[in-house]
C-alpha atoms as a PDB file:
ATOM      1  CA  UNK A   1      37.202  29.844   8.675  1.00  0.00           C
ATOM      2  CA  UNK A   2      38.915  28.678   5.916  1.00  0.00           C
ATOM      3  CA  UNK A   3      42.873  28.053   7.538  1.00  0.00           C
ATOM      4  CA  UNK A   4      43.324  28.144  11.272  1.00  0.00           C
ATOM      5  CA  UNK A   5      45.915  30.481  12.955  1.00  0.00           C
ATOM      6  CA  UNK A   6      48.920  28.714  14.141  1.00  0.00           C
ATOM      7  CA  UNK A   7      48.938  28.944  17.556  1.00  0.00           C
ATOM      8  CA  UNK A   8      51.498  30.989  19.180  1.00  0.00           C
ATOM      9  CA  UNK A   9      54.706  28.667  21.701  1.00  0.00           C
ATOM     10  CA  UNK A  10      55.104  29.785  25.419  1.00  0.00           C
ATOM     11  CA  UNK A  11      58.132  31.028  25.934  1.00  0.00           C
ATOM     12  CA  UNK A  12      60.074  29.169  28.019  1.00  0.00           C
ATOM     13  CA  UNK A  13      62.959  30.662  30.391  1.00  0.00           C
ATOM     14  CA  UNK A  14      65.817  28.479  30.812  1.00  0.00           C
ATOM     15  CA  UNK A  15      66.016  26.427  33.939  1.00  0.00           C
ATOM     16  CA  UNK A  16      68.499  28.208  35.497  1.00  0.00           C
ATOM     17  CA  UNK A  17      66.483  31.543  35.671  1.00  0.00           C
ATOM     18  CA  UNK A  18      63.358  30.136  36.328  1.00  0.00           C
ATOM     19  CA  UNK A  19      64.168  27.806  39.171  1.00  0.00           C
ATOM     20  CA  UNK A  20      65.483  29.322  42.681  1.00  0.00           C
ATOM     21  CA  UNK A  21      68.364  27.506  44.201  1.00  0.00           C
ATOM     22  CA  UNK A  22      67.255  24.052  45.743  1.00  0.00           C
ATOM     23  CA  UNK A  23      66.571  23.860  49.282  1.00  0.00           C
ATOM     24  CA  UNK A  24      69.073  20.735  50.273  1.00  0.00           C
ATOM     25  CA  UNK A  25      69.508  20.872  53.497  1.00  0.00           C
ATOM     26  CA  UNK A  26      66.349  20.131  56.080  1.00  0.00           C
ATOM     27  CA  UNK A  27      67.141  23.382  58.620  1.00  0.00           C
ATOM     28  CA  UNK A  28      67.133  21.688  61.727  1.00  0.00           C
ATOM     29  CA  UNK A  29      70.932  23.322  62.409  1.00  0.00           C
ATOM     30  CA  UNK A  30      73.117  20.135  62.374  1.00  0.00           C
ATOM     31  CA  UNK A  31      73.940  20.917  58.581  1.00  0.00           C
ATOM     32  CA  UNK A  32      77.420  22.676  58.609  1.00  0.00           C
ATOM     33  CA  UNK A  33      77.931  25.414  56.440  1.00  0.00           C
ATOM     34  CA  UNK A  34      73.951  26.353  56.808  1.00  0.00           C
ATOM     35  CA  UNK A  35      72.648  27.768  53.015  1.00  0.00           C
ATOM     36  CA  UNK A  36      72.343  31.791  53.337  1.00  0.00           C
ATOM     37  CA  UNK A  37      69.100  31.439  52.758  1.00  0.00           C
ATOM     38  CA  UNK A  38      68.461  28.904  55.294  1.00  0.00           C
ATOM     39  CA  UNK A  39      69.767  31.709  57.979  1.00  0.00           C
ATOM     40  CA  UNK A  40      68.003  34.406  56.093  1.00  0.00           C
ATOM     41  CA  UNK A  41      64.494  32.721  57.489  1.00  0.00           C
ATOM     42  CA  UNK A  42      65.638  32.197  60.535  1.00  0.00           C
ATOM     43  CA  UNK A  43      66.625  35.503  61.555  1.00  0.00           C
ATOM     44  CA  UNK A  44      63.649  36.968  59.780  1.00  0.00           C
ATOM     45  CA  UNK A  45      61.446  35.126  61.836  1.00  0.00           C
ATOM     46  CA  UNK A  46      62.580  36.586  64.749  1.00  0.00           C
ATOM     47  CA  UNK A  47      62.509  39.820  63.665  1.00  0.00           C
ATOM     48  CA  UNK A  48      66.176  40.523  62.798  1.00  0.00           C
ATOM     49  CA  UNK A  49      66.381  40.331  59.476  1.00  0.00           C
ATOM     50  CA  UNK A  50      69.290  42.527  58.904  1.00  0.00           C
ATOM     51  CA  UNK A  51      71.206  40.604  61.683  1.00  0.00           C
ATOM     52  CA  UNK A  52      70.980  37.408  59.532  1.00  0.00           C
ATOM     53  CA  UNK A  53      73.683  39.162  56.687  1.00  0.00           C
ATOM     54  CA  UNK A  54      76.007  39.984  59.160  1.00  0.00           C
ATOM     55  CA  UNK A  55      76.125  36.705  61.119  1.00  0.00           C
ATOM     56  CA  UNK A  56      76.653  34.648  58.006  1.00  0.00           C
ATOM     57  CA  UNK A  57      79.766  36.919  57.077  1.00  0.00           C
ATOM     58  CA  UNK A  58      81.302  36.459  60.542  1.00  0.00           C
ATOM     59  CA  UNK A  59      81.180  32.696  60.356  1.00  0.00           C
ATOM     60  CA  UNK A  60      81.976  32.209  56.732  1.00  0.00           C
ATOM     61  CA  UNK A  61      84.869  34.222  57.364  1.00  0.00           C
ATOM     62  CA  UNK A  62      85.850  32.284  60.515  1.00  0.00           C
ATOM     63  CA  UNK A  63      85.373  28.985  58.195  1.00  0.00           C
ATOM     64  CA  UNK A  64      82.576  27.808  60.507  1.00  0.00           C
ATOM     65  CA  UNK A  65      84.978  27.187  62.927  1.00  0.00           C
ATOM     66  CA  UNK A  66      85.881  28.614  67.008  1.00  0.00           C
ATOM     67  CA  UNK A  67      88.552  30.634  67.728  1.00  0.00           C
ATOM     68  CA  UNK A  68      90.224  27.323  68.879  1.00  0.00           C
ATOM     69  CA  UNK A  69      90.039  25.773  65.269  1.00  0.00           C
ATOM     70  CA  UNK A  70      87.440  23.358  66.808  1.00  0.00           C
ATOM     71  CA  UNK A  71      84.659  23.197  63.831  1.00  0.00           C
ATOM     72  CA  UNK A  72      80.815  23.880  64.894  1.00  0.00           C
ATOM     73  CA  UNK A  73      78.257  21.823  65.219  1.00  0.00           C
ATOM     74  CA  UNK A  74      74.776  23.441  64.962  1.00  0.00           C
ATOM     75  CA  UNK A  75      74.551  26.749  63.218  1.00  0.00           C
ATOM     76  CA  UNK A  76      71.369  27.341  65.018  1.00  0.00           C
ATOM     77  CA  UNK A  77      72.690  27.391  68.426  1.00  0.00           C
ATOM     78  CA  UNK A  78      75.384  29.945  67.360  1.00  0.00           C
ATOM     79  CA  UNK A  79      72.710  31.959  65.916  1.00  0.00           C
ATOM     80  CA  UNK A  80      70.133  32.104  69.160  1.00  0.00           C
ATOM     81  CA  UNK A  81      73.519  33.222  71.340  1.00  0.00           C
ATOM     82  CA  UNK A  82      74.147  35.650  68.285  1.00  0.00           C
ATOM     83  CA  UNK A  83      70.609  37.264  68.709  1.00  0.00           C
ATOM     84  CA  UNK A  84      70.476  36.698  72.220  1.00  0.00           C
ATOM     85  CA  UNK A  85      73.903  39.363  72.316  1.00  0.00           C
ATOM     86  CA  UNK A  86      72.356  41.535  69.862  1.00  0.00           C
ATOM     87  CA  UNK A  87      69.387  42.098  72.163  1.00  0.00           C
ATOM     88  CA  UNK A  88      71.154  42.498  75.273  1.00  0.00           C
ATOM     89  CA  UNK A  89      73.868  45.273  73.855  1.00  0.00           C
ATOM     90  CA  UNK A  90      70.937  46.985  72.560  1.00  0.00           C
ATOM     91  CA  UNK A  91      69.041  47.107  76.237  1.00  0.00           C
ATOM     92  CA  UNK A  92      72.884  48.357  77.502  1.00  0.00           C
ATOM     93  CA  UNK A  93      72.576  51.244  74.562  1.00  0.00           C
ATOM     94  CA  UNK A  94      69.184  52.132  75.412  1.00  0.00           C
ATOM     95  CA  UNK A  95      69.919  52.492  78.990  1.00  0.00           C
ATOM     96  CA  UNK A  96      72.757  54.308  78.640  1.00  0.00           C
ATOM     97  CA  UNK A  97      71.239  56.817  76.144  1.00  0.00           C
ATOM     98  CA  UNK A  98      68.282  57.301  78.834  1.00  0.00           C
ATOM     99  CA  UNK A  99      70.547  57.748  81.374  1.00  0.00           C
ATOM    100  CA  UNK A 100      72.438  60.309  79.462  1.00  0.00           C
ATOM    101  CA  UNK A 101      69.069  62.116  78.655  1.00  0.00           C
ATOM    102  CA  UNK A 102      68.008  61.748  82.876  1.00  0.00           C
ATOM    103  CA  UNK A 103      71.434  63.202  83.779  1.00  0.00           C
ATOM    104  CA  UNK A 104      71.538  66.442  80.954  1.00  0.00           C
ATOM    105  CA  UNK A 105      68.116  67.035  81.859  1.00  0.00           C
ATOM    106  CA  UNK A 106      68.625  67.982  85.895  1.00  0.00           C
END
């Protein structure tokens, strides 16, 4: 060949496309107010991923703080009693809708 073809440039996306948001805190639960995404994985590890949306609204509304004003300490906690509720109102609606299957059925 007599000239060489000029090589073609990559592309490159800016950073702030590219790159998802940094991971800063270390997800043991003492970091208060947890990253989204942080809570995200941890409900979707135990199998309530939907659950994870709706517990991060109720404490970001409530400021990560009690009813008493008292800040929290440990999102983590507050989210095993949040899925431990969850799993025992929906044992109370699957009873009751048994029972109210038993009871049209005699």
């Amino acid at each position: 060949m007599l000239f060489q073809a000029p090589k073609r440039k990559a592309r490159r996306m800016p950073n702030e496309l590219s790159k998802p948001e940094p991971v800063i805190q270390k997800g043991f639960g003492t970091e208060m107010p947890p990253q989204k995404i942080l809570v995200d994985i941890y409900f979707d590890q135990r199998g309530l991923a939907g659950q994870g949306t709706t517990f991060y609204q109720h404490y970001e509304q409530a400021d990560w703080h009690s009813p008493k004003g008292t800040p929290y300490r440990n999102w983590k906690l507050l989210a095993n009693e949040w899925i431990f509720n969850y799993e025992q109102e929906q044992k109370l609606r699957r009873r009751l809708r048994e029972n109210l299957r038993s009871s049209q059925i005699q």
